[in-house]
C-alpha atoms as a PDB file:
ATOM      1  CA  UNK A   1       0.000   0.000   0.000  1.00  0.00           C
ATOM      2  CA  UNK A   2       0.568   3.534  -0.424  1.00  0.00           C
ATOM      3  CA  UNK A   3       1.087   5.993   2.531  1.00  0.00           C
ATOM      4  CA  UNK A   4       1.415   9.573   2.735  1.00  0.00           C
ATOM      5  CA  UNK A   5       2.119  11.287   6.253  1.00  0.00           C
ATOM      6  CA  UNK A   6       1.708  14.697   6.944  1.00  0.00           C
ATOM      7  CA  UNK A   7       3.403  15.692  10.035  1.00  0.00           C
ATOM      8  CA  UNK A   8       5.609  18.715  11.027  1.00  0.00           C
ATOM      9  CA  UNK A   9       8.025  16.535  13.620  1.00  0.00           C
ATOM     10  CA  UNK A  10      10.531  14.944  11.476  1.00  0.00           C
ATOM     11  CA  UNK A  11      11.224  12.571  14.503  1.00  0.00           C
ATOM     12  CA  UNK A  12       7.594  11.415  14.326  1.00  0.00           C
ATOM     13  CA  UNK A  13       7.743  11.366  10.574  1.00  0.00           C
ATOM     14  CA  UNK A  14      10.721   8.548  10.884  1.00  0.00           C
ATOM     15  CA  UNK A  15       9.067   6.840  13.006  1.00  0.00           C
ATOM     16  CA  UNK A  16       5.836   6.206  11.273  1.00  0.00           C
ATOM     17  CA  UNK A  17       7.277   5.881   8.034  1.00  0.00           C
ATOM     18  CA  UNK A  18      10.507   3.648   9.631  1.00  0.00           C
ATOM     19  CA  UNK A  19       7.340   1.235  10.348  1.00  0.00           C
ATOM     20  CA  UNK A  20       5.323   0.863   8.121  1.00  0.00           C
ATOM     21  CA  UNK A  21       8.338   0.638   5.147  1.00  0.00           C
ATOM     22  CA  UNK A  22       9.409  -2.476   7.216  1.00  0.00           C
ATOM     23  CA  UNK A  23       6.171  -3.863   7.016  1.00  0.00           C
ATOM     24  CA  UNK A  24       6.360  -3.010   2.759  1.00  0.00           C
ATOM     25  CA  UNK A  25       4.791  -0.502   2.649  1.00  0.00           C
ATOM     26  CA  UNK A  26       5.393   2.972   0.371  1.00  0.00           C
ATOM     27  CA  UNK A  27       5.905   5.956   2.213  1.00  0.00           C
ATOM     28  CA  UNK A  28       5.660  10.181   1.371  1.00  0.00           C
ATOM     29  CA  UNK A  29       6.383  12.543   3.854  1.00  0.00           C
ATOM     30  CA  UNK A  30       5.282  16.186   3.778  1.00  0.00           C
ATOM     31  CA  UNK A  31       6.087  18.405   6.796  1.00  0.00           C
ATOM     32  CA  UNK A  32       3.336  21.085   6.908  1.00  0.00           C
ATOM     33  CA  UNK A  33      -0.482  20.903   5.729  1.00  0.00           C
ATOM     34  CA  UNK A  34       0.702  23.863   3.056  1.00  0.00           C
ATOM     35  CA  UNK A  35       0.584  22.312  -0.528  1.00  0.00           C
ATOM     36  CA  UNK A  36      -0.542  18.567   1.006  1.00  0.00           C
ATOM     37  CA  UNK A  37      -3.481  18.855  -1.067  1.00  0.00           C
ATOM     38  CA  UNK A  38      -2.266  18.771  -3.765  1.00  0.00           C
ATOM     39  CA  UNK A  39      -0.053  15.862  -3.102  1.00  0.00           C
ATOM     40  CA  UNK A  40      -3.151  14.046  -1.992  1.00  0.00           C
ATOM     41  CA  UNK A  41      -5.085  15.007  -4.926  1.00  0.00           C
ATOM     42  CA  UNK A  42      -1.918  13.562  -7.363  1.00  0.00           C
ATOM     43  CA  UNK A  43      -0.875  10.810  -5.045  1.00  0.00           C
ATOM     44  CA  UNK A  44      -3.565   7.713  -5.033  1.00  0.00           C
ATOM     45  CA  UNK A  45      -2.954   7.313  -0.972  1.00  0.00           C
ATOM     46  CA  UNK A  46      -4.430   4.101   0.553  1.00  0.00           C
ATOM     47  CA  UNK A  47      -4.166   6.325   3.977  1.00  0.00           C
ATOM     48  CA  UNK A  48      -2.868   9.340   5.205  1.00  0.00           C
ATOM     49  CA  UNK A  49      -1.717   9.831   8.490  1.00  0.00           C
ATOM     50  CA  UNK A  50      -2.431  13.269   9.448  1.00  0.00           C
ATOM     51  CA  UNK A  51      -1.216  15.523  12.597  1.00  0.00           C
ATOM     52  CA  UNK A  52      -3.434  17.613  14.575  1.00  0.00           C
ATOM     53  CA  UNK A  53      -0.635  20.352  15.985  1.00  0.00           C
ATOM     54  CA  UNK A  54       1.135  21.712  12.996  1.00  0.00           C
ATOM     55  CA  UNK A  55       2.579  25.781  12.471  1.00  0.00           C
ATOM     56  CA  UNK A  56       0.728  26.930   9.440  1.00  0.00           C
ATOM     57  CA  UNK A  57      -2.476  24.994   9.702  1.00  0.00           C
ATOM     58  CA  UNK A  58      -3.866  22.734  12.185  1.00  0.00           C
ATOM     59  CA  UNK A  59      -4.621  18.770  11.394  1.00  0.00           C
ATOM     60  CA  UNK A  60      -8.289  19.494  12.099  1.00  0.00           C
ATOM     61  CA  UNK A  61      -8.705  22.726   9.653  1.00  0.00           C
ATOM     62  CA  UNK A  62      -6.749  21.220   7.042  1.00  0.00           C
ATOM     63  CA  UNK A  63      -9.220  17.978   6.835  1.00  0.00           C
ATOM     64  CA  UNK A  64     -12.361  19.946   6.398  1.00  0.00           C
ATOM     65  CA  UNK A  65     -10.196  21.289   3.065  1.00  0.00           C
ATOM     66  CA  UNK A  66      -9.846  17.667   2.115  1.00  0.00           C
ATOM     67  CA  UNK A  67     -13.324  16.383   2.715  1.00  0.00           C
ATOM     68  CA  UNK A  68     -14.663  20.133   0.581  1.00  0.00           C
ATOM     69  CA  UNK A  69     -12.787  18.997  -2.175  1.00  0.00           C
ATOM     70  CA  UNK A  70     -14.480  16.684  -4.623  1.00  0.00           C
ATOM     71  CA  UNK A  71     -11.284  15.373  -5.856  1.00  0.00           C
ATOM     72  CA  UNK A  72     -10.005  14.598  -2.289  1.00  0.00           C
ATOM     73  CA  UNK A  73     -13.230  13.983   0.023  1.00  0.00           C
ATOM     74  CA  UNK A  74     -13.178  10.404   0.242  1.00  0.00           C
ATOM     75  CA  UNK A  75      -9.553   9.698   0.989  1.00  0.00           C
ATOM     76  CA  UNK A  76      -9.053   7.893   4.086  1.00  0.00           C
ATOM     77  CA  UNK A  77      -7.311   9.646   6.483  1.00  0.00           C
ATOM     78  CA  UNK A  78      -5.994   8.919  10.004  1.00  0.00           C
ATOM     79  CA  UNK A  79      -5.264  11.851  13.059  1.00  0.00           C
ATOM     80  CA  UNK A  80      -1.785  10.420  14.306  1.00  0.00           C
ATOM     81  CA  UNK A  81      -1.101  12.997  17.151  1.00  0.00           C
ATOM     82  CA  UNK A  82      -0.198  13.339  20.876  1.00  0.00           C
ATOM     83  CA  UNK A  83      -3.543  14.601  22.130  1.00  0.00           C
ATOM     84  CA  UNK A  84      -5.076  11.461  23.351  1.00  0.00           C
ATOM     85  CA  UNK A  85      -7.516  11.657  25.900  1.00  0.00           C
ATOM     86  CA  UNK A  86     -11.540   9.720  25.026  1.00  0.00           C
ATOM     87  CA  UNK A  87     -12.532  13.353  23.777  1.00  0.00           C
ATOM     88  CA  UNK A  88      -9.955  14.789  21.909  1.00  0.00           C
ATOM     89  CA  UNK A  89     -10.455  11.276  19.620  1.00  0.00           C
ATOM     90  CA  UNK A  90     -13.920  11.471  19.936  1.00  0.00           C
ATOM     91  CA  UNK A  91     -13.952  14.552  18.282  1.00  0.00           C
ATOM     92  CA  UNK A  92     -10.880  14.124  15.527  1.00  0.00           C
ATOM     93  CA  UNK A  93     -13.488  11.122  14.094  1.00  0.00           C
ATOM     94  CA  UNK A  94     -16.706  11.888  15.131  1.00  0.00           C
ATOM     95  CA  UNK A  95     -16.641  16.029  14.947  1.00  0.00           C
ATOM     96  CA  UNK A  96     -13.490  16.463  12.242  1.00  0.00           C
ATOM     97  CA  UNK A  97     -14.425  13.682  10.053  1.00  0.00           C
ATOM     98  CA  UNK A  98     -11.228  11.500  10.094  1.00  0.00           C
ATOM     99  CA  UNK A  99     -11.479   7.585   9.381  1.00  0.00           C
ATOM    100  CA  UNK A 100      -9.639   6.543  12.784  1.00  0.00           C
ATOM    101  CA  UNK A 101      -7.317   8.270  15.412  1.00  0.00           C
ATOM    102  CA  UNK A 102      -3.393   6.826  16.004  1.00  0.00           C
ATOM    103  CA  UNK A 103      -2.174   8.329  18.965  1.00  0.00           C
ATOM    104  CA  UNK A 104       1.593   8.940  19.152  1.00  0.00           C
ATOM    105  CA  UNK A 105       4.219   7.506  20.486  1.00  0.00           C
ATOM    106  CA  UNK A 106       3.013   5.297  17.574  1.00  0.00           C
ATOM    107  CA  UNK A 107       3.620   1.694  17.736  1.00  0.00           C
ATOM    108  CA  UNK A 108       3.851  -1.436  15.265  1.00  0.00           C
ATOM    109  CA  UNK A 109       1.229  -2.918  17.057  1.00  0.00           C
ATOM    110  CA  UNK A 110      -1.189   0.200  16.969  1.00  0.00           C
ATOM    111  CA  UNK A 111      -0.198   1.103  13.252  1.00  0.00           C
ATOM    112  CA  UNK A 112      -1.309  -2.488  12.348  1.00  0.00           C
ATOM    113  CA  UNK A 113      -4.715  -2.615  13.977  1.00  0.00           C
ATOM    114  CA  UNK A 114      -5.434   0.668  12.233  1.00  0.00           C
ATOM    115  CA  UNK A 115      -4.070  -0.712   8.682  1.00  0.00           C
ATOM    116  CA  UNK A 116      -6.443  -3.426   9.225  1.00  0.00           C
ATOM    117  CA  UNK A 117      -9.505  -1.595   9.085  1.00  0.00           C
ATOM    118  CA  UNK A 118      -8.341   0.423   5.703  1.00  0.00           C
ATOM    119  CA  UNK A 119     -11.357  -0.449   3.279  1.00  0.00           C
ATOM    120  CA  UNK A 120      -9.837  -3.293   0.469  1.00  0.00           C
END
């Protein structure tokens, strides 16, 4: 599968991508929400794994771009991000519209169970 991950961390950035190439999979890396877009719009992800706490644009404001675009509303997209309490997931899925929530430190465990609900 294809994977694109959008966070500004460059350590967290290894770390996701460090995984889930060992497990075979293609990996992209963009560091700010700025010009994602149009990398997802080009790209033909299987998932992205999105950050909520970025510089220029937040994880949360830069989804609702994605699911406004026609060309980009339907691509699955995970919140991989440090804020992990029951209601700051609850509302990156229910009230911001991602697919599933990874919360970091990240794991190969955790990435698995959420690549295992990616729709075939």
């Amino acid at each position: 599968m294809r994977f694109l991950i959008i966070d500004d961390s460059s350590v967290d950035r290894h770390a996701l991508a460090s995984i889930l190439e060992i497990l075979g999979h293609e990996v992209d890396r963009c560091e700010s929400a700025i010009d994602a877009l149009g990398i997802i719009e080009t790209g033909k992800y299987n998932l992205v794994f999105l950050d909520v706490v970025m510089p220029e644009q937040d994880g949360y404001k830069f989804l609702r771009t994605v699911r406004l675009n026609p060309s980009t509303a339907s691509q699955y997209v995970v919140f991989c991000s440090s804020k992990k309490t029951p209601l700051e997931i609850d509302y990156g899925v229910r009230r911001a519209g991602a697919n599933d929530y990874l919360s970091k430190p990240v794991s190969r465990e955790s990435i698995e169970r959420v690549l295992a609900k990616i729709p075939a």
